[in-house]
C-alpha atoms as a PDB file:
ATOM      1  CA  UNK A   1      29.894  44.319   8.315  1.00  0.00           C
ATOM      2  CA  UNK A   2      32.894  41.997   8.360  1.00  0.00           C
ATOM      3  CA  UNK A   3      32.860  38.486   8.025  1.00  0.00           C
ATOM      4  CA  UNK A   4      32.828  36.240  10.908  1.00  0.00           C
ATOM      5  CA  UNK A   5      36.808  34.630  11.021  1.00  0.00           C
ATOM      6  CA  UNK A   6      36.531  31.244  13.530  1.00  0.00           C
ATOM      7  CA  UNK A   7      38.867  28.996  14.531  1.00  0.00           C
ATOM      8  CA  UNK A   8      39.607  25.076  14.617  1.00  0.00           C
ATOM      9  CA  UNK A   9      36.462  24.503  16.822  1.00  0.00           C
ATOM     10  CA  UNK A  10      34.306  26.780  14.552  1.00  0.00           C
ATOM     11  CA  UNK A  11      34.567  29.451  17.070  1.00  0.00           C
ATOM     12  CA  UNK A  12      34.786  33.420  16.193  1.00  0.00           C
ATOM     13  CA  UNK A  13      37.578  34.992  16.600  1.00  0.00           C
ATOM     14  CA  UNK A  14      36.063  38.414  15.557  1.00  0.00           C
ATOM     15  CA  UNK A  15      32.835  39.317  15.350  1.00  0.00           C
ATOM     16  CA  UNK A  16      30.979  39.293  11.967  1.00  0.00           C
ATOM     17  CA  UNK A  17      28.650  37.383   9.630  1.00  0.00           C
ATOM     18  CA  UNK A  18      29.007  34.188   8.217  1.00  0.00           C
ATOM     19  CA  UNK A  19      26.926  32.066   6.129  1.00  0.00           C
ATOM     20  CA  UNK A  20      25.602  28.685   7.995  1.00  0.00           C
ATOM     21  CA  UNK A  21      23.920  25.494   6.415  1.00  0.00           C
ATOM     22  CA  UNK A  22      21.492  24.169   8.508  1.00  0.00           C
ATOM     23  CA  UNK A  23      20.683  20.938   9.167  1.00  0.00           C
ATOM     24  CA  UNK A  24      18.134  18.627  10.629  1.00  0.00           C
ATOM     25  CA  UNK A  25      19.043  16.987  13.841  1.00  0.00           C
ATOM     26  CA  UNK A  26      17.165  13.650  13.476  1.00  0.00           C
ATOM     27  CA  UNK A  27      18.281  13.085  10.151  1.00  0.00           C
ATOM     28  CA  UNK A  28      21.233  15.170   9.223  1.00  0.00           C
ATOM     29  CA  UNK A  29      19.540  16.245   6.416  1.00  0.00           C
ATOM     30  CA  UNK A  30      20.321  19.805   4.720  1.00  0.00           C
ATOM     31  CA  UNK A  31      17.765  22.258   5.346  1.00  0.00           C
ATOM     32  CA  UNK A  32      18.503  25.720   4.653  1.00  0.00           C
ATOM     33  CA  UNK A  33      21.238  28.487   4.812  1.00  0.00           C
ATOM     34  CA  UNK A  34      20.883  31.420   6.678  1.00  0.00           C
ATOM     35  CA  UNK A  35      23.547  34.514   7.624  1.00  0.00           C
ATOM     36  CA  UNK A  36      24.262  34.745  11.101  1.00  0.00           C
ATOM     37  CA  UNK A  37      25.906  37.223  13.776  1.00  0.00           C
ATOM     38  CA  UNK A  38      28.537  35.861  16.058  1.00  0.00           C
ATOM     39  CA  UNK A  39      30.612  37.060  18.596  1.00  0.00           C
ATOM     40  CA  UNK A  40      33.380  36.304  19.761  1.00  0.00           C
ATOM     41  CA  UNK A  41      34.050  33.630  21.440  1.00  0.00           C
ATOM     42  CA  UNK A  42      30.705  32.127  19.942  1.00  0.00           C
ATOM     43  CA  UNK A  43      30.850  28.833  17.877  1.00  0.00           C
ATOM     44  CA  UNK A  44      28.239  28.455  15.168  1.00  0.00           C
ATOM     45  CA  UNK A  45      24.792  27.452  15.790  1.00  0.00           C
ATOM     46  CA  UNK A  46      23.627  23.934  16.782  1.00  0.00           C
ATOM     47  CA  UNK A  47      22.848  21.621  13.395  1.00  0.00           C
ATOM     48  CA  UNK A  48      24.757  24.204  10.980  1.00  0.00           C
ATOM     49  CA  UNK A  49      27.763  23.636   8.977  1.00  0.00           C
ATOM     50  CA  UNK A  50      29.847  26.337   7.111  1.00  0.00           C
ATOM     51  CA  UNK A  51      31.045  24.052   4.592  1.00  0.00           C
ATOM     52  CA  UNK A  52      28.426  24.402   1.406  1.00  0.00           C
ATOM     53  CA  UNK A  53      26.710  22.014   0.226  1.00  0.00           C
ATOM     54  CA  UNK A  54      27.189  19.862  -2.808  1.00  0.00           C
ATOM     55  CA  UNK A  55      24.704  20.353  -5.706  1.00  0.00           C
ATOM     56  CA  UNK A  56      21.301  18.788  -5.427  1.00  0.00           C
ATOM     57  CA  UNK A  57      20.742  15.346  -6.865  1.00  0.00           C
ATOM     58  CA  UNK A  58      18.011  13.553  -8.397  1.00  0.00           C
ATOM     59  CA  UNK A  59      16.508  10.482  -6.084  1.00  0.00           C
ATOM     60  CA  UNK A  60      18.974  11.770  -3.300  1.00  0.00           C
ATOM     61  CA  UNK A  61      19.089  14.165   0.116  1.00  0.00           C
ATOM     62  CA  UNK A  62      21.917  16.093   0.741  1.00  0.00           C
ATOM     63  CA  UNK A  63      22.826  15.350   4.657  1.00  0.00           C
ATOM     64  CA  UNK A  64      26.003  15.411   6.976  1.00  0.00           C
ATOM     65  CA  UNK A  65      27.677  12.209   7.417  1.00  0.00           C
ATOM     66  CA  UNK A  66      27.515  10.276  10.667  1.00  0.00           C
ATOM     67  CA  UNK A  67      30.495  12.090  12.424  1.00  0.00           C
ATOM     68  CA  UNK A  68      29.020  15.674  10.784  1.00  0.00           C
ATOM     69  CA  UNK A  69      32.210  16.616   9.569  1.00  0.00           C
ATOM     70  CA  UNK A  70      31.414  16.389   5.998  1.00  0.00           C
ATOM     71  CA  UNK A  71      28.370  16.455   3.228  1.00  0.00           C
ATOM     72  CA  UNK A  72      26.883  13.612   1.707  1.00  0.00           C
ATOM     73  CA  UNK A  73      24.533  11.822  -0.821  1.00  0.00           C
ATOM     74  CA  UNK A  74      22.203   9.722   0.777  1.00  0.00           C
ATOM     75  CA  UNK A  75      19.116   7.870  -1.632  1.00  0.00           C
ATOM     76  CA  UNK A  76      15.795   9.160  -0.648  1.00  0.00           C
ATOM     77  CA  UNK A  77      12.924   7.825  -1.942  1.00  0.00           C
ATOM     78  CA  UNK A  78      10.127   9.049   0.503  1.00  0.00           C
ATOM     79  CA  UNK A  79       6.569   9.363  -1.162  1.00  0.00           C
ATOM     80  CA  UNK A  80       6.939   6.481  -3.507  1.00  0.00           C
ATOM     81  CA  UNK A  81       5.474   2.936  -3.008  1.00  0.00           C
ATOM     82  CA  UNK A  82       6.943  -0.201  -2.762  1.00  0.00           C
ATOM     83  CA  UNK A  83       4.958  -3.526  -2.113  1.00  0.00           C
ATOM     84  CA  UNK A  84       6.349  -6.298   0.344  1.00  0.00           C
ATOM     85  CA  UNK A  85       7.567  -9.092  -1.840  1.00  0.00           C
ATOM     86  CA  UNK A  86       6.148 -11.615   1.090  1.00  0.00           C
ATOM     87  CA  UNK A  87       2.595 -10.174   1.250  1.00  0.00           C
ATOM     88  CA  UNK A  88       2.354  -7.539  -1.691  1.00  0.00           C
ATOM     89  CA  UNK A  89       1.127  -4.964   0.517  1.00  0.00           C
ATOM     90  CA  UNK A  90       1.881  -1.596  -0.462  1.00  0.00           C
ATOM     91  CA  UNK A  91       4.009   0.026   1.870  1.00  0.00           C
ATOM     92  CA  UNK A  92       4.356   4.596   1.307  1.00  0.00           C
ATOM     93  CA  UNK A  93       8.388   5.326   2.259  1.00  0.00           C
ATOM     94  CA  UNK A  94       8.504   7.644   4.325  1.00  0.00           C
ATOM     95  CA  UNK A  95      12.253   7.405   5.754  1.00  0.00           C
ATOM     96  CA  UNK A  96      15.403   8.567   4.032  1.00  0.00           C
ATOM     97  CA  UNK A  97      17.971   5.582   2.858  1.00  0.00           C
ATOM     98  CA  UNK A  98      17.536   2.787   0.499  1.00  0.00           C
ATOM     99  CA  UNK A  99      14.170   1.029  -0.128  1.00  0.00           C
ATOM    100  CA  UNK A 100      12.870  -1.201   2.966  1.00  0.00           C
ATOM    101  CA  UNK A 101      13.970  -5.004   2.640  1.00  0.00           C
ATOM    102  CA  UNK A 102      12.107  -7.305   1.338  1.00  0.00           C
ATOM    103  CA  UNK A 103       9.907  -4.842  -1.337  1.00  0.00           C
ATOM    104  CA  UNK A 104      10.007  -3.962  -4.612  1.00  0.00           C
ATOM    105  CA  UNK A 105       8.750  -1.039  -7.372  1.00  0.00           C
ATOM    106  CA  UNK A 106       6.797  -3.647  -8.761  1.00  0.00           C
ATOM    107  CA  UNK A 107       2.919  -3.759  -7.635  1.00  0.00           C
ATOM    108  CA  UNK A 108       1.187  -7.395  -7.586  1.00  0.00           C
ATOM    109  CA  UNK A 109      -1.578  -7.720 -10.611  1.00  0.00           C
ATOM    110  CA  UNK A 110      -3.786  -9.499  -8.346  1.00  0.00           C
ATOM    111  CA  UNK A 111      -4.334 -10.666  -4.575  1.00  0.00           C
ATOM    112  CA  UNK A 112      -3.229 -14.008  -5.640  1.00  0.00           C
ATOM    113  CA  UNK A 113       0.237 -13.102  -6.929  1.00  0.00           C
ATOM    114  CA  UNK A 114       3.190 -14.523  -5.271  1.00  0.00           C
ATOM    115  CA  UNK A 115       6.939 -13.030  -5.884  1.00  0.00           C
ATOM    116  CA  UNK A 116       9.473 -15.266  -7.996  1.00  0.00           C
ATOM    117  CA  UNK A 117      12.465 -13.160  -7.157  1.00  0.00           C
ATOM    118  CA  UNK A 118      12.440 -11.039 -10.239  1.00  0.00           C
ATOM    119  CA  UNK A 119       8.298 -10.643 -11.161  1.00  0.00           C
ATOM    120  CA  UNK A 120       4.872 -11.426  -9.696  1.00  0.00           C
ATOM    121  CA  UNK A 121       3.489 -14.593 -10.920  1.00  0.00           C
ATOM    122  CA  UNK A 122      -0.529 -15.953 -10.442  1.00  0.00           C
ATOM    123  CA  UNK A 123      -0.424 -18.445  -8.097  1.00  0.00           C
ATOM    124  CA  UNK A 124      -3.467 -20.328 -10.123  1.00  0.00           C
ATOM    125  CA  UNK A 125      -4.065 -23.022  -7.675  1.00  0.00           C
ATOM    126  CA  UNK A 126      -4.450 -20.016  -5.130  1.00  0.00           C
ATOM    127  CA  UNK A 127      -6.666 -18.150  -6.921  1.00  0.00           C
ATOM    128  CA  UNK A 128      -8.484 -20.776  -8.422  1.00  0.00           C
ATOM    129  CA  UNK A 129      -9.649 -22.180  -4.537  1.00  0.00           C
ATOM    130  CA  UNK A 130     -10.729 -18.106  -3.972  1.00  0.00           C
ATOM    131  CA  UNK A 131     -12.572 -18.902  -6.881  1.00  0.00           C
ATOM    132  CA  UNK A 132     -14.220 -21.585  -5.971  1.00  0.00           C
ATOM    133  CA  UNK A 133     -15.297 -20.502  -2.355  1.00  0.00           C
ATOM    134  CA  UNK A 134     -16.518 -17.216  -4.137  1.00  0.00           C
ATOM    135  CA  UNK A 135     -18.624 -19.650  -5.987  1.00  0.00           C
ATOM    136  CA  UNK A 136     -20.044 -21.889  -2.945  1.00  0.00           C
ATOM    137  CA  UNK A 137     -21.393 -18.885  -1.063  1.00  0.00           C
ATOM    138  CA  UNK A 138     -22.834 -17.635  -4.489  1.00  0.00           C
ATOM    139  CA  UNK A 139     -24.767 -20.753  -4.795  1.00  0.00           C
ATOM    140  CA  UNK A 140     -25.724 -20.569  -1.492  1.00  0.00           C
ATOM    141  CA  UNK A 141     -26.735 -17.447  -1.380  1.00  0.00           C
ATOM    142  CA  UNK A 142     -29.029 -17.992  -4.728  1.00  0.00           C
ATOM    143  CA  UNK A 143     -30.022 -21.141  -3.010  1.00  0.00           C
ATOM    144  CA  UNK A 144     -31.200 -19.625   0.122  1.00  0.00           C
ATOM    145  CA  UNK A 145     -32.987 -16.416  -1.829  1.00  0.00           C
ATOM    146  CA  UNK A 146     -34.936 -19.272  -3.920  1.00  0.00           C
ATOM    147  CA  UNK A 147     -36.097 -20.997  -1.025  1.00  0.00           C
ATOM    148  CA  UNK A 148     -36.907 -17.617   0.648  1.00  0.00           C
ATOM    149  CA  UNK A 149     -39.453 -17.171  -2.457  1.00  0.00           C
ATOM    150  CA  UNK A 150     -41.444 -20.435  -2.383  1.00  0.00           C
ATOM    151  CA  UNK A 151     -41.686 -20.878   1.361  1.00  0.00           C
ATOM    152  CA  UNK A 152     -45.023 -18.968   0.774  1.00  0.00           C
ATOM    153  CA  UNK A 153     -46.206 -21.715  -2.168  1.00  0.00           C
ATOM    154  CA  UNK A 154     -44.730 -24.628   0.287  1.00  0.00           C
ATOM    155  CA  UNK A 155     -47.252 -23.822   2.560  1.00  0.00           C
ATOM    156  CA  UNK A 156     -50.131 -23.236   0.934  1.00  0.00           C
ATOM    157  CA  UNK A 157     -49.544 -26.696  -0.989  1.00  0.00           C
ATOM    158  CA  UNK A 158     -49.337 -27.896   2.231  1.00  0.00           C
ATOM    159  CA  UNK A 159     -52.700 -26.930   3.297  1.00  0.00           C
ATOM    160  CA  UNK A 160     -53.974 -27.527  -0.414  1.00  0.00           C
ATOM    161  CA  UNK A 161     -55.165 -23.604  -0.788  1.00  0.00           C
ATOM    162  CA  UNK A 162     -52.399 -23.356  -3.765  1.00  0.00           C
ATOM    163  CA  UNK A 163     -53.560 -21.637  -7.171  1.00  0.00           C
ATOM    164  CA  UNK A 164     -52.539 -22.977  -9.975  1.00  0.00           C
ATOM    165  CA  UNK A 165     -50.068 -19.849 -10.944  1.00  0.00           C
ATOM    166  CA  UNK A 166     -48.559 -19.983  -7.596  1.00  0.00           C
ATOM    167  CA  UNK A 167     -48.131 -24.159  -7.935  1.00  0.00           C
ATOM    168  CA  UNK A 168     -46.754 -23.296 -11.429  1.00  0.00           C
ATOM    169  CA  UNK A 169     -43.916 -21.052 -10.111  1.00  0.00           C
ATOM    170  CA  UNK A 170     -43.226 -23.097  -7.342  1.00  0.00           C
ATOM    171  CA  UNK A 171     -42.492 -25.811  -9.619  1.00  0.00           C
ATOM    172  CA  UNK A 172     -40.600 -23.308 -11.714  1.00  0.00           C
ATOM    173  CA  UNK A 173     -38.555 -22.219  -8.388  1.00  0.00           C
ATOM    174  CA  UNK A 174     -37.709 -25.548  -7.807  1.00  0.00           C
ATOM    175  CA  UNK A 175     -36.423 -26.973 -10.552  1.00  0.00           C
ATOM    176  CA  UNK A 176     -34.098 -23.852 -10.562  1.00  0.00           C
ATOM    177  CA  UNK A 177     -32.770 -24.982  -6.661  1.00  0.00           C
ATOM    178  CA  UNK A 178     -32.657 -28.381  -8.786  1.00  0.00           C
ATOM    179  CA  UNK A 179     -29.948 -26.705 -11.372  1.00  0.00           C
ATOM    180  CA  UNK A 180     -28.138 -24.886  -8.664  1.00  0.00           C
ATOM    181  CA  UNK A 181     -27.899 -27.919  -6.251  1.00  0.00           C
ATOM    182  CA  UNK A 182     -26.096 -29.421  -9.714  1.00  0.00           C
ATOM    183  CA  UNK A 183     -23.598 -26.425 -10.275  1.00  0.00           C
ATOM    184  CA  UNK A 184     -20.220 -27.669 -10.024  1.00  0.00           C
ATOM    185  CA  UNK A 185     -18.342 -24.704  -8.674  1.00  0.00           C
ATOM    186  CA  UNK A 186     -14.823 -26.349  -9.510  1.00  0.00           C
ATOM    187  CA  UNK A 187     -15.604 -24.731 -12.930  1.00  0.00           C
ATOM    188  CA  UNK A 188     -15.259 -21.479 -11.027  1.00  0.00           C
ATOM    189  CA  UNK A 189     -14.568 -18.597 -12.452  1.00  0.00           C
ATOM    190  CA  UNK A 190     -16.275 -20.214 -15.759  1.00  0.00           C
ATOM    191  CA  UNK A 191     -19.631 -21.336 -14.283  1.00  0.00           C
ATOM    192  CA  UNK A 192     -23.056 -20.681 -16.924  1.00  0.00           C
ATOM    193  CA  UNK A 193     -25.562 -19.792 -13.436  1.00  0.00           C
ATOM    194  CA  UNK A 194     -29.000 -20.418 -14.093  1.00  0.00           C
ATOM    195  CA  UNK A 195     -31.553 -17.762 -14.565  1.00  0.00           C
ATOM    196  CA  UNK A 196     -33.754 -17.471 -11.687  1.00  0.00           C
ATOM    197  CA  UNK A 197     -37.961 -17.877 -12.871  1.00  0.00           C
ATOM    198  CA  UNK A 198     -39.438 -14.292 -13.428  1.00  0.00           C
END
């Protein structure tokens, strides 16, 4: 069968084939070629072109300009991460176009990393007060586990029905709430906890 011959509006003006390149609607972006049948008097098919394509790139999507009445390069990075240089959560790009504002290839080395314009730096006094509270609710914790142990002992002292093991590991218990209660967790991350009694 002949080819397809159309005019200025990309209508036939004899019936035939002709190669299309279609295109997605949303996004102008190239999506395949397929032969098709016209008519005449029938244009080509919505979201096609008959101009080819340019050659694929590397990093980029083919797609019709703005005013579809050409082919062009546009950057597409979708599937890579990026991290928000304000927050350094990772964000997956999913739309075609340059990288979202405000992010960069770079991932943060820790949660308490702030962006300097070129790098992520440790913000120390940040992490160091993370630190620190991690430490408090350690010692608390330990604290609150010890005392758990010799509430037993504290009442049987009480009521003087103590053995002497027992009254042994409660003093043992509580000179280790003793060396807790001392702890100074502004040494955090480099504290030296005490071992708890066996």
């Amino acid at each position: 069968m002949d080819n397809a011959l159309l005019n200025h509006d990309l209508i036939a003006i004899t019936t035939g084939n002709i190669a299309v390149y279609n295109f997605d609607g949303e996004t102008r972006e190239y999506l395949s070629s397929s032969v098709e049948y016209l008519a005449v008097g029938v244009g080509v098919p919505a979201n096609s072109s008959v101009e080819v394509p340019p050659e694929v790139r590397t990093d980029y999507a083919i797609c019709r300009t703005q005013d579809l009445t050409a082919w062009e390069y546009v950057p597409d990075h979708r599937g890579k991460t990026v991290y928000n240089i304000h927050s350094g959560v990772a964000v997956m790009v999913s739309n075609l176009g340059d990288y979202p504002a405000d992010t960069t290839l770079l991932a943060p080395g820790t949660p308490y990393d702030i962006w300097n314009g070129t790098a992520w730096v440790t913000d120390t006094d940040k992490k160091h007060a993370a630190d620190v509270e991690a430490a408090e609710h350690q010692k608390a914790v330990l604290t609150e586990d010890a005392r758990t142990n010799i509430s037993l002992w504290q009442t049987e002292l009480q009521l003087g029905v103590i053995s002497n093991e027992d009254k042994a590991s409660l003093i043992n218990w509580l000179a280790y709430i003793r060396e807790l209660q001392t702890l100074d967790t502004n040494e955090a991350p480099d504290i030296s906890w005490p071992v708890p009694p066996a």
